[in-house]
ModelCIF file with pLDDT and N, C-alpha, C, O atoms, coordinates in Angstrom:
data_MODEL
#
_entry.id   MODEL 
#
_entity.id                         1 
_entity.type                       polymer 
_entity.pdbx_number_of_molecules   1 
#
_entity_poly.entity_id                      1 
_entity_poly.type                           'polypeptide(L)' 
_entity_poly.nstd_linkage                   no 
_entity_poly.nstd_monomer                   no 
_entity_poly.pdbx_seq_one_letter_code       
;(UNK)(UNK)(UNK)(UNK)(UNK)(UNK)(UNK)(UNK)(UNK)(UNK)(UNK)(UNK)(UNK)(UNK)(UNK)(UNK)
(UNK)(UNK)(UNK)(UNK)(UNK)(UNK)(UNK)(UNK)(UNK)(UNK)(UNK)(UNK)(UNK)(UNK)(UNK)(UNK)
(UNK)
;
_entity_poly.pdbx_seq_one_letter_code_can   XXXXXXXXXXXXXXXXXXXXXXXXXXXXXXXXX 
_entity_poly.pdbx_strand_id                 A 
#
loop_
_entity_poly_seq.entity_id 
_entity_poly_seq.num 
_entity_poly_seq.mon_id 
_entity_poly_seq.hetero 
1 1  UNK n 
1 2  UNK n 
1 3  UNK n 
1 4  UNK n 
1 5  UNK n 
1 6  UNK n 
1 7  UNK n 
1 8  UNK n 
1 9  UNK n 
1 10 UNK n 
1 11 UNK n 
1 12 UNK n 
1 13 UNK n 
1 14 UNK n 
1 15 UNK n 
1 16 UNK n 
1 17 UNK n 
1 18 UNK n 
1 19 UNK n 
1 20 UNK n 
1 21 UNK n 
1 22 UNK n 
1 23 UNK n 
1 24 UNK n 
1 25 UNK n 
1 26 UNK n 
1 27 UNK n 
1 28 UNK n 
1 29 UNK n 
1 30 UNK n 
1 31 UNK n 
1 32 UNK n 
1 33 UNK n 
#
_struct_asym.id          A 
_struct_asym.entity_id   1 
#
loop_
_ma_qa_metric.id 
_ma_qa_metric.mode 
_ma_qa_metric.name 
_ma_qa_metric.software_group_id 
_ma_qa_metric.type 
1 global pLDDT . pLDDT 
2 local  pLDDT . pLDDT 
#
_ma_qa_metric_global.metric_id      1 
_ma_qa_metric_global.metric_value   92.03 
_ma_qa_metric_global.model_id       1 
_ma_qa_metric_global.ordinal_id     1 
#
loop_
_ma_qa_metric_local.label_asym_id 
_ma_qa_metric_local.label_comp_id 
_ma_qa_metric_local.label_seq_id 
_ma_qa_metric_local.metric_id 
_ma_qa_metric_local.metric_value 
_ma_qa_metric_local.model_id 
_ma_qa_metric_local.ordinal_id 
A UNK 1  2 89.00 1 1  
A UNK 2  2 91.00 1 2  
A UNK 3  2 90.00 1 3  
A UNK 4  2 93.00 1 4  
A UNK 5  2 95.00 1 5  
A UNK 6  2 94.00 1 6  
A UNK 7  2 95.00 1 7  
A UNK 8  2 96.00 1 8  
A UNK 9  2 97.00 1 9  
A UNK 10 2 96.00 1 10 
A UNK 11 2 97.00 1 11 
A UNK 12 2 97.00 1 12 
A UNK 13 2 97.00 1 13 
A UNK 14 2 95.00 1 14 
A UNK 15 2 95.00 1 15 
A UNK 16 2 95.00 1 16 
A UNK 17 2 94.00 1 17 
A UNK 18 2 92.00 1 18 
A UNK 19 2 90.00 1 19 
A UNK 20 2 90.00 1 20 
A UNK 21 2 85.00 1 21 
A UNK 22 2 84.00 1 22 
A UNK 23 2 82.00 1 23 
A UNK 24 2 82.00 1 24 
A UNK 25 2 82.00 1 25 
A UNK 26 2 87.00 1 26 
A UNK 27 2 90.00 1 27 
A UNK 28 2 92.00 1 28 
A UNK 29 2 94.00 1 29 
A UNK 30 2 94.00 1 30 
A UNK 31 2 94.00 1 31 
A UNK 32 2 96.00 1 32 
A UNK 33 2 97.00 1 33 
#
loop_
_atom_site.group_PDB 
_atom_site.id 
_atom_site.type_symbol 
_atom_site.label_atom_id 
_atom_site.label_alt_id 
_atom_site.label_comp_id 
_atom_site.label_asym_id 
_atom_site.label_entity_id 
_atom_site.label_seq_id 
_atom_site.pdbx_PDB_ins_code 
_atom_site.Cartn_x 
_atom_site.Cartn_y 
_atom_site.Cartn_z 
_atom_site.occupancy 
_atom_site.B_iso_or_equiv 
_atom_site.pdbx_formal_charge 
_atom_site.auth_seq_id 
_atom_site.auth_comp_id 
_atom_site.auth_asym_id 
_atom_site.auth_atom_id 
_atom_site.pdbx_PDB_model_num 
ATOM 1   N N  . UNK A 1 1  ? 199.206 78.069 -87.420 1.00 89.00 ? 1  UNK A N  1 
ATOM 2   C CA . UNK A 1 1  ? 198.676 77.446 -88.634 1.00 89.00 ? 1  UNK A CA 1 
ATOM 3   C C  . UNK A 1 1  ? 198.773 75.925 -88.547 1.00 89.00 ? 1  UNK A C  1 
ATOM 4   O O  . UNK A 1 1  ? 197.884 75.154 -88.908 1.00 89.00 ? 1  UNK A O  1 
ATOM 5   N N  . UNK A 1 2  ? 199.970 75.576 -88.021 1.00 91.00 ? 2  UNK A N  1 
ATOM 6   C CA . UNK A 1 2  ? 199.921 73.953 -87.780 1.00 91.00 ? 2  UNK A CA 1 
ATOM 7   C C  . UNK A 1 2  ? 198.673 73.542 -86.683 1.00 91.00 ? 2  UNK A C  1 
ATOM 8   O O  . UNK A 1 2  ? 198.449 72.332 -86.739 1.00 91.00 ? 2  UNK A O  1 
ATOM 9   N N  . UNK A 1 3  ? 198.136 73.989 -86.073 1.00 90.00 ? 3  UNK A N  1 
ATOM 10  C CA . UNK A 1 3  ? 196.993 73.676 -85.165 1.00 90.00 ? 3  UNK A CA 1 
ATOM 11  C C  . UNK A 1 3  ? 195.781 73.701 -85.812 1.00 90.00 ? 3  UNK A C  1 
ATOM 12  O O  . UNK A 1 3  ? 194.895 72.870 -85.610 1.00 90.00 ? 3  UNK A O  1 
ATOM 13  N N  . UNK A 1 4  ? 195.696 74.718 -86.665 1.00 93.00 ? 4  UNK A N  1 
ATOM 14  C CA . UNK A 1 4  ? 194.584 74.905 -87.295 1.00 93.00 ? 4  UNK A CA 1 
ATOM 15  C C  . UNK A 1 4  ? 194.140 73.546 -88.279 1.00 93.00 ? 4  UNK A C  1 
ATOM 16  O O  . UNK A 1 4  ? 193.158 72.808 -88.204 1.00 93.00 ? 4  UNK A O  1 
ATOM 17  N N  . UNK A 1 5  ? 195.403 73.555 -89.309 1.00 95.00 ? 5  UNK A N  1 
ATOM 18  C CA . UNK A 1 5  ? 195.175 72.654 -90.329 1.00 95.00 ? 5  UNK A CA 1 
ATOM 19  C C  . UNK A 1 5  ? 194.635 71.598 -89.824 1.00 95.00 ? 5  UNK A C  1 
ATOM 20  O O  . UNK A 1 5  ? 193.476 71.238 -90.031 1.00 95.00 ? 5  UNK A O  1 
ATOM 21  N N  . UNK A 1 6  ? 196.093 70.601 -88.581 1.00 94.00 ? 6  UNK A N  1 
ATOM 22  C CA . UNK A 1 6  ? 195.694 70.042 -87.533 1.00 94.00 ? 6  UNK A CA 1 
ATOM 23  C C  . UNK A 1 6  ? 194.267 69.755 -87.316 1.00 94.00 ? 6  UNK A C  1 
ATOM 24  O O  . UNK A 1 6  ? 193.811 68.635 -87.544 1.00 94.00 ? 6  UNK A O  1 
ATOM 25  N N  . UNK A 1 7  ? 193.560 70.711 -86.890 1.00 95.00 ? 7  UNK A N  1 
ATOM 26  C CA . UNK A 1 7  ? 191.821 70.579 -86.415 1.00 95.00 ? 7  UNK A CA 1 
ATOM 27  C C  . UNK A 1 7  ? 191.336 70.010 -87.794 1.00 95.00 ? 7  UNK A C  1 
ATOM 28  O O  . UNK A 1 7  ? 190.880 68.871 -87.891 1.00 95.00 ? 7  UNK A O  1 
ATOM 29  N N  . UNK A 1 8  ? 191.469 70.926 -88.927 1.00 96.00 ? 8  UNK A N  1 
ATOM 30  C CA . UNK A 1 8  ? 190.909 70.285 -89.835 1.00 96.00 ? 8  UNK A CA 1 
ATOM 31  C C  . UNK A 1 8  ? 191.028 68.935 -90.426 1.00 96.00 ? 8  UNK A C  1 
ATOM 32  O O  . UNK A 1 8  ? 190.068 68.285 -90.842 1.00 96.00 ? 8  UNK A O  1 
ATOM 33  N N  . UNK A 1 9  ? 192.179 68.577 -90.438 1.00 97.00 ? 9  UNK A N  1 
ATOM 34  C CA . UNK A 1 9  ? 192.418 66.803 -90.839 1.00 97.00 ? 9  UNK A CA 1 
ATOM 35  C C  . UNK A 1 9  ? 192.193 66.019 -89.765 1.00 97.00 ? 9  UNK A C  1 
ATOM 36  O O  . UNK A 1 9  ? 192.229 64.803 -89.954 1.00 97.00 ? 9  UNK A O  1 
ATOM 37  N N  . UNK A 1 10 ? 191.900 66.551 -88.354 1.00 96.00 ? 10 UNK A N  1 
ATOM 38  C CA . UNK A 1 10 ? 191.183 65.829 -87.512 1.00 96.00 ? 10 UNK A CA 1 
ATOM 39  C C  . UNK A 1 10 ? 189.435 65.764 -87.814 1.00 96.00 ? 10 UNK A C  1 
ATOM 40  O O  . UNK A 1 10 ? 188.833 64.691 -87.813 1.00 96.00 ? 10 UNK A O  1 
ATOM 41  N N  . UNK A 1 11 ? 188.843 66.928 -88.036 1.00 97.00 ? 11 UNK A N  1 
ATOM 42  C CA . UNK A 1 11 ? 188.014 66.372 -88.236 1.00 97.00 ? 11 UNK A CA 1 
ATOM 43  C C  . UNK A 1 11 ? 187.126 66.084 -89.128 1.00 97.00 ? 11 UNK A C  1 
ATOM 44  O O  . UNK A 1 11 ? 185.903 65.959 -89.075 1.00 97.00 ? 11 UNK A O  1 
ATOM 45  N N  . UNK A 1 12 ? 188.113 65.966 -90.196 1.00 97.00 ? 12 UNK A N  1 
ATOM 46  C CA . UNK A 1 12 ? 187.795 65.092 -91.421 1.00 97.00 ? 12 UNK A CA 1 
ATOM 47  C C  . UNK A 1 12 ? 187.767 63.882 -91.410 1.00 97.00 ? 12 UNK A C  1 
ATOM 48  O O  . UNK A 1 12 ? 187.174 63.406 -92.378 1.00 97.00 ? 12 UNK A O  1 
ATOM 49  N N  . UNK A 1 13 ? 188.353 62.853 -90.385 1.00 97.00 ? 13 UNK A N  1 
ATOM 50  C CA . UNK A 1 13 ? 188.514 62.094 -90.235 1.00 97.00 ? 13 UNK A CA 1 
ATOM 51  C C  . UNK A 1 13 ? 187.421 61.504 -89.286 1.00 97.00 ? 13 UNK A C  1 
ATOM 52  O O  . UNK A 1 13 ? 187.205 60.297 -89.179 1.00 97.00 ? 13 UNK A O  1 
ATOM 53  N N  . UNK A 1 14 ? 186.769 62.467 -88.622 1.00 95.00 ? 14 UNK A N  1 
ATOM 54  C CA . UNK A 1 14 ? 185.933 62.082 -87.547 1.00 95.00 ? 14 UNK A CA 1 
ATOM 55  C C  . UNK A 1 14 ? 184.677 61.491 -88.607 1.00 95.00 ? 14 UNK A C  1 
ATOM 56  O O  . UNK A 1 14 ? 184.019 60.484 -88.344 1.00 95.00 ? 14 UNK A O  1 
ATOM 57  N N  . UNK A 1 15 ? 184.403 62.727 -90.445 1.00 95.00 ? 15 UNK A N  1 
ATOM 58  C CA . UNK A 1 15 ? 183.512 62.731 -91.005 1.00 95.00 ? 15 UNK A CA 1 
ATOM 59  C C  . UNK A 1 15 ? 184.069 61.058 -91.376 1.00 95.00 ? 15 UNK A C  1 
ATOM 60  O O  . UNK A 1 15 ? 183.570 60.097 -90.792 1.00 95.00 ? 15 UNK A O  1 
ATOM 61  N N  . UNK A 1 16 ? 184.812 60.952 -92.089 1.00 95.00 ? 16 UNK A N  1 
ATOM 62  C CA . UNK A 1 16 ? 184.822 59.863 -92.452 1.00 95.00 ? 16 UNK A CA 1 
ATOM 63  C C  . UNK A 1 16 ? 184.996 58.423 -91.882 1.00 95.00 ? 16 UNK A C  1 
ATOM 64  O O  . UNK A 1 16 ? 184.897 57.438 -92.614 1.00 95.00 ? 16 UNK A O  1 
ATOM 65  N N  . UNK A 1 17 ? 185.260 58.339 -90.540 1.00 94.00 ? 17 UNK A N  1 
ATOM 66  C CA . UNK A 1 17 ? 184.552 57.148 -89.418 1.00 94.00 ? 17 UNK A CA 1 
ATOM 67  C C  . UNK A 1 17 ? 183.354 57.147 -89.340 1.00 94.00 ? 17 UNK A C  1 
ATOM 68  O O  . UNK A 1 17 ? 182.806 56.049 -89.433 1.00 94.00 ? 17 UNK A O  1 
ATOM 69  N N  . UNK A 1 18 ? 182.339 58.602 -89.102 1.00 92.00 ? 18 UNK A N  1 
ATOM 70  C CA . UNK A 1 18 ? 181.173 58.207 -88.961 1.00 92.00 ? 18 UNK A CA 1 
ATOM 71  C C  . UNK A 1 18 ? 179.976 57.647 -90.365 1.00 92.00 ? 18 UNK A C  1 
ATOM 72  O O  . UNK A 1 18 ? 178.829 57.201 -90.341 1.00 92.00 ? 18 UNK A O  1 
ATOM 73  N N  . UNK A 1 19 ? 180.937 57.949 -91.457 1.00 90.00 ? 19 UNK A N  1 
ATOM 74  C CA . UNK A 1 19 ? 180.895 57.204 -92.650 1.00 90.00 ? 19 UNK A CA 1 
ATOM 75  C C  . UNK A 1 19 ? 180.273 55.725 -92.515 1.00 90.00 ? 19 UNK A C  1 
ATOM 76  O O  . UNK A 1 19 ? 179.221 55.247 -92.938 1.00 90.00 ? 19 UNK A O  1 
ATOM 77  N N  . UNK A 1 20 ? 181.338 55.183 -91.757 1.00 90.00 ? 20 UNK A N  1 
ATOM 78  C CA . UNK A 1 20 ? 181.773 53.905 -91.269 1.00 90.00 ? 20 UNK A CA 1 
ATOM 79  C C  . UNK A 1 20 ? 180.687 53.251 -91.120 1.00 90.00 ? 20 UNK A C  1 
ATOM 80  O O  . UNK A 1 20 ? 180.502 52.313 -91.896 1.00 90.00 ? 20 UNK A O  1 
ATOM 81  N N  . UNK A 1 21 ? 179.632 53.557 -90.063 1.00 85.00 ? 21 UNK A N  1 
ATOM 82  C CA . UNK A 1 21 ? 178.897 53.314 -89.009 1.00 85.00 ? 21 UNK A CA 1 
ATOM 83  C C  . UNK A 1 21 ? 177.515 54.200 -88.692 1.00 85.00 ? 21 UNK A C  1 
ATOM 84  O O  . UNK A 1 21 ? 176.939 54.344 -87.614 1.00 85.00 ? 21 UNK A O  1 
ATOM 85  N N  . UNK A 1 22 ? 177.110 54.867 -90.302 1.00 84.00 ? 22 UNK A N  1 
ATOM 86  C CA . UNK A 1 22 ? 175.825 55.724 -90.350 1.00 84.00 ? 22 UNK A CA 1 
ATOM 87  C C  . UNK A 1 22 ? 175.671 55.580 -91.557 1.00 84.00 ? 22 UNK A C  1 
ATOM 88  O O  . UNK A 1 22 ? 176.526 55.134 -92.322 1.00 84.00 ? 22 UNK A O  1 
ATOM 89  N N  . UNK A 1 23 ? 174.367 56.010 -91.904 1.00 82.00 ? 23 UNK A N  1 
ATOM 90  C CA . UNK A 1 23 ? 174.073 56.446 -93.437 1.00 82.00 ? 23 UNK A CA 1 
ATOM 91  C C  . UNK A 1 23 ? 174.274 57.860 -93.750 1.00 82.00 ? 23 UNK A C  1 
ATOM 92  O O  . UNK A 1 23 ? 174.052 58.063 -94.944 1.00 82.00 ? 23 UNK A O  1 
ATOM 93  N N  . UNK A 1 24 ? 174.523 58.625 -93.282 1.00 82.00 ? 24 UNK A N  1 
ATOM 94  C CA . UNK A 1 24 ? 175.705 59.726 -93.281 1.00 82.00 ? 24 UNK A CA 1 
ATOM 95  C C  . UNK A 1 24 ? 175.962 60.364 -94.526 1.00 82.00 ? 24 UNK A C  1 
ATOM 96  O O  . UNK A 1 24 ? 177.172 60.412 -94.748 1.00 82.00 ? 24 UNK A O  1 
ATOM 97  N N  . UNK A 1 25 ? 175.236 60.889 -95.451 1.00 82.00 ? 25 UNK A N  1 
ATOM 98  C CA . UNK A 1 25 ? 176.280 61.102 -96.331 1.00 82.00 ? 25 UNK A CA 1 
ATOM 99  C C  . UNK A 1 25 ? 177.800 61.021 -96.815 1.00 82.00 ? 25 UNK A C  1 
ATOM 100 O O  . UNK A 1 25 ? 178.714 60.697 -96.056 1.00 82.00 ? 25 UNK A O  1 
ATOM 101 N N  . UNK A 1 26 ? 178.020 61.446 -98.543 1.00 87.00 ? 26 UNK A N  1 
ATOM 102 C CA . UNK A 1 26 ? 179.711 61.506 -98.289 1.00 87.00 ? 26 UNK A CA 1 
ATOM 103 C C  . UNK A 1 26 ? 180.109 62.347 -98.116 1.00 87.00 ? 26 UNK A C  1 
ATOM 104 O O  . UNK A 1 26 ? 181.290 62.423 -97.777 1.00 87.00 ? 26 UNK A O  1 
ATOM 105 N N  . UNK A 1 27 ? 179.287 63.473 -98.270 1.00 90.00 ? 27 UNK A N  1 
ATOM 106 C CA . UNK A 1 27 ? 179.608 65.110 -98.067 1.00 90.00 ? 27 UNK A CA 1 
ATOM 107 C C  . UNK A 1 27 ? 180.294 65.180 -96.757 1.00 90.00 ? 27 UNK A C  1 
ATOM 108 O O  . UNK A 1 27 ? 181.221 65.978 -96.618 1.00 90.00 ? 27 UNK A O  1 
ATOM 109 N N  . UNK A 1 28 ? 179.950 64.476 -95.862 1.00 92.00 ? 28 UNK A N  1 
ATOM 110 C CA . UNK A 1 28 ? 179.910 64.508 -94.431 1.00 92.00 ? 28 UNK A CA 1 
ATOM 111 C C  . UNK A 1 28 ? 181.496 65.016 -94.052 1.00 92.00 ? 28 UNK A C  1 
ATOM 112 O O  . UNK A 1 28 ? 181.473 65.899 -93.194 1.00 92.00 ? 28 UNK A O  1 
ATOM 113 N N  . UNK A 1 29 ? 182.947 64.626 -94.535 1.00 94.00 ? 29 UNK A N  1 
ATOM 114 C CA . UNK A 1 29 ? 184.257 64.832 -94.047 1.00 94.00 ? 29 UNK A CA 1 
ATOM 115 C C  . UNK A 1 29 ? 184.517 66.407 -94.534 1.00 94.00 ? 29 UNK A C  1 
ATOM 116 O O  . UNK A 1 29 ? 184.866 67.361 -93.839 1.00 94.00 ? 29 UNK A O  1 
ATOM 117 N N  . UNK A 1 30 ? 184.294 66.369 -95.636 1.00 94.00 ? 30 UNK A N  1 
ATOM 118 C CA . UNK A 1 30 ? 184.607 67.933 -96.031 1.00 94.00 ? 30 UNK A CA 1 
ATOM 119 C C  . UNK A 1 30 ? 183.266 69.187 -95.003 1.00 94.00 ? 30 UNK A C  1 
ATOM 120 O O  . UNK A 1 30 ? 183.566 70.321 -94.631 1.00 94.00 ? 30 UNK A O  1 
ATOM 121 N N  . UNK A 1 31 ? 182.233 68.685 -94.837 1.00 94.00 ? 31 UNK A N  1 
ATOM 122 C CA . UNK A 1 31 ? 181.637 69.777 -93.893 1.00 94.00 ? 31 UNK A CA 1 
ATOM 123 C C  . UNK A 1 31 ? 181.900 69.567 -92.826 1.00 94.00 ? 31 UNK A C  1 
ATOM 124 O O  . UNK A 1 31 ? 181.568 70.506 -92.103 1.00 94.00 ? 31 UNK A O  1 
ATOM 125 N N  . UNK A 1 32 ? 182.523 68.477 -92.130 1.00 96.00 ? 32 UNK A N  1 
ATOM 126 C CA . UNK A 1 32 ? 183.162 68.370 -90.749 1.00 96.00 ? 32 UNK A CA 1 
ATOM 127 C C  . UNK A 1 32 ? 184.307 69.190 -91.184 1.00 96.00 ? 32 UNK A C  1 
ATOM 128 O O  . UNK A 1 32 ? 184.578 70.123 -90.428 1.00 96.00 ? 32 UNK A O  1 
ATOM 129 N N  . UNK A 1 33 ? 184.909 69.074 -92.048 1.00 97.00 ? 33 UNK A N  1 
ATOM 130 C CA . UNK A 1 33 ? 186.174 70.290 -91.670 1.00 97.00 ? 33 UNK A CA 1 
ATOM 131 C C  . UNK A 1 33 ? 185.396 71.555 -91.798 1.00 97.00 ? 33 UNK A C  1 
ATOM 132 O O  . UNK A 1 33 ? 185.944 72.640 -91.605 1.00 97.00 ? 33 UNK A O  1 
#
């Protein structure tokens, strides 16, 4: 379970860098997880 979650707050984070640096929606971190 720690790996899992893990993945997910990783790549929530990926959604919200590419935030950063796209027009991207904000939806974008929660459907990356």
């Amino acid at each position: 379970w720690a790996g899992t979650v893990a993945g997910w707050v990783a790549a929530g984070v990926i959604g919200v860098l590419f935030l950063t640096f796209t027009n991207a929606g904000r939806d974008l971190p929660w459907i990356s997880m």
